[in-house]
C-alpha atoms as a PDB file:
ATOM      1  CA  UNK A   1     -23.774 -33.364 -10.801  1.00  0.00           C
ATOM      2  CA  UNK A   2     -21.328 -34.702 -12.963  1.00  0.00           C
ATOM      3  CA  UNK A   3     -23.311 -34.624 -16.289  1.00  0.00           C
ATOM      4  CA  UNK A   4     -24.315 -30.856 -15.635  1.00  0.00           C
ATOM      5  CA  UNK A   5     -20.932 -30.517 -15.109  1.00  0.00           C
ATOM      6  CA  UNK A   6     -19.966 -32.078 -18.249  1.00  0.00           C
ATOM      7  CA  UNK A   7     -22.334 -29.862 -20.419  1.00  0.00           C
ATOM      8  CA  UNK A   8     -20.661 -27.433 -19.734  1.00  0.00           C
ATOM      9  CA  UNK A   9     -16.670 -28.494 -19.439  1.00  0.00           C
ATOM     10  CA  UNK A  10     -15.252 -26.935 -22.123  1.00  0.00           C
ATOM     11  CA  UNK A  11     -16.984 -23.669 -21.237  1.00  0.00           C
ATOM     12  CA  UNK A  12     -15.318 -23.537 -18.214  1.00  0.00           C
ATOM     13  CA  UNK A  13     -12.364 -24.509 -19.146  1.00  0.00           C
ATOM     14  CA  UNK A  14     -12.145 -21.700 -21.800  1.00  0.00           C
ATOM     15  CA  UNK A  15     -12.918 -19.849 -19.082  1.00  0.00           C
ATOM     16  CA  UNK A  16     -10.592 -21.007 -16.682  1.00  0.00           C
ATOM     17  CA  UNK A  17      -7.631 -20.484 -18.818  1.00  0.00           C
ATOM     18  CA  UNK A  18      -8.701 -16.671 -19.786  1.00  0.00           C
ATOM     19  CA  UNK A  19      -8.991 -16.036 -16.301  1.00  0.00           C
ATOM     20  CA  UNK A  20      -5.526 -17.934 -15.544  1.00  0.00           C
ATOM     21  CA  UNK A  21      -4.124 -15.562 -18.700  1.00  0.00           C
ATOM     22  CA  UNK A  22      -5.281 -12.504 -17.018  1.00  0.00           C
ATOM     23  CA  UNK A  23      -3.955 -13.446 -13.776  1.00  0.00           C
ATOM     24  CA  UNK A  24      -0.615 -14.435 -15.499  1.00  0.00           C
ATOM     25  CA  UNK A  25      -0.286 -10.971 -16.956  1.00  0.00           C
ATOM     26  CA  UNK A  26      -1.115  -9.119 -13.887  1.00  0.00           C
ATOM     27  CA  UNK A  27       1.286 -10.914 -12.147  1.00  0.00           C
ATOM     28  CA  UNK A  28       4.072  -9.845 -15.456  1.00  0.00           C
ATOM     29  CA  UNK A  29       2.840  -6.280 -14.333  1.00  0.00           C
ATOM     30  CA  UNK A  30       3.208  -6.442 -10.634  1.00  0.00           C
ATOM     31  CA  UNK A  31       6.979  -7.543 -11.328  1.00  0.00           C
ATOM     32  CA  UNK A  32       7.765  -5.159 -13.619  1.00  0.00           C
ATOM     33  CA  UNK A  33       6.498  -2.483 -11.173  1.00  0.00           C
ATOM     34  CA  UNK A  34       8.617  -3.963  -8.304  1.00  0.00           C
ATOM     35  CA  UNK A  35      11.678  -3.425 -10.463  1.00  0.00           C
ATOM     36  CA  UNK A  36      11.072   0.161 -11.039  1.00  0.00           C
ATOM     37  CA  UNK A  37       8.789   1.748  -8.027  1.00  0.00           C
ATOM     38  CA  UNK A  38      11.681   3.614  -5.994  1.00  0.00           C
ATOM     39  CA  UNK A  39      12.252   2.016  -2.532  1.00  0.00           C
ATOM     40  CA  UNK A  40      14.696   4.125  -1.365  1.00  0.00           C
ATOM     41  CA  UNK A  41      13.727   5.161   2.699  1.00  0.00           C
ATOM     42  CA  UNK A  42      13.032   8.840   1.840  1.00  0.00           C
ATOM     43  CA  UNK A  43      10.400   8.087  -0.928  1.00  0.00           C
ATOM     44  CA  UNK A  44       9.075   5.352   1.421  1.00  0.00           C
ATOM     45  CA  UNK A  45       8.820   6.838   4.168  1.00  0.00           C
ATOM     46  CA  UNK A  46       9.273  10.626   3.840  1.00  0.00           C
ATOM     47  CA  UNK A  47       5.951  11.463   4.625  1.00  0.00           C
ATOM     48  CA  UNK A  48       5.561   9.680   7.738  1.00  0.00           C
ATOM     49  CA  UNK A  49       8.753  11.522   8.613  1.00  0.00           C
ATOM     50  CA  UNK A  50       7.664  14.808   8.322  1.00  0.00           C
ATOM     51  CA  UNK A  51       4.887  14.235   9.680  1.00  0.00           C
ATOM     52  CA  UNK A  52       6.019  13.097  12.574  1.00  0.00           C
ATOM     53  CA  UNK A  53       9.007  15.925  12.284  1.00  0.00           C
ATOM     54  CA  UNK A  54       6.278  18.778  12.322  1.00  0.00           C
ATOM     55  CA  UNK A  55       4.238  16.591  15.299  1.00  0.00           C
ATOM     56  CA  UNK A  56       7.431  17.003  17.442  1.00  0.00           C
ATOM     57  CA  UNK A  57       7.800  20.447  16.164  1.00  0.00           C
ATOM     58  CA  UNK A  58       4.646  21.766  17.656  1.00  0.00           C
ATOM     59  CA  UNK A  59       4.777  19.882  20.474  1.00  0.00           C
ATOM     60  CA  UNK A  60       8.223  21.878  21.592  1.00  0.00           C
ATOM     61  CA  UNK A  61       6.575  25.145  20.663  1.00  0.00           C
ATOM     62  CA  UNK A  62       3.359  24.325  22.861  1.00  0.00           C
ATOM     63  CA  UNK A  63       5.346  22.949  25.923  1.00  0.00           C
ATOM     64  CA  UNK A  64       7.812  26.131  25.908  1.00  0.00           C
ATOM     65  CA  UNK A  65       4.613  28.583  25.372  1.00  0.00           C
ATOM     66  CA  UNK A  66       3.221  26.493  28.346  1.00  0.00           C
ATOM     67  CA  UNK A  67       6.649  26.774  30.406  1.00  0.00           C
ATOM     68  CA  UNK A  68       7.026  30.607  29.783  1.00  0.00           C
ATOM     69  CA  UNK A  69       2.873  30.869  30.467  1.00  0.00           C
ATOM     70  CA  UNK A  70       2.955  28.706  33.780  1.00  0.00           C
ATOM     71  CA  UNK A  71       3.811  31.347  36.909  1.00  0.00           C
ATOM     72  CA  UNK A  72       7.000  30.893  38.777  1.00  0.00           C
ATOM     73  CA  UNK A  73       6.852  29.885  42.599  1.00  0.00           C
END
């Protein structure tokens, strides 16, 4: 195992480090993302608001229709 493993050492080791250099610059990217993507709560979560906003919405309009439909005793 370790003579295959020394044929091919500096092979991986180039390719360790390329992969360990494209890792590293991801990584620069992610951060300089996080300093810029908005986080404020309305761009967050906005459209969960809304949605839940027009969820409420129609359920008032369906329980009045449903009051106003249902016969008085």
């Amino acid at each position: 195992m370790d003579s295959a493993l020394s044929l091919h050492s500096t092979s991986l080791a180039a390719f360790s480090s390329e992969l360990l250099a494209i890792a590293d610059s991801w990584k620069a990217a992610g951060d300089i993302l996080a300093e810029i993507w908005p986080s404020d709560f309305l761009t967050v979560y906005g459209p969960l608001v809304g949605f839940a906003g027009g969820a409420v919405a129609v359920l008032v309009v369906i329980t009045v229709w449903w009051i106003k439909r249902r016969p008085s005793q």
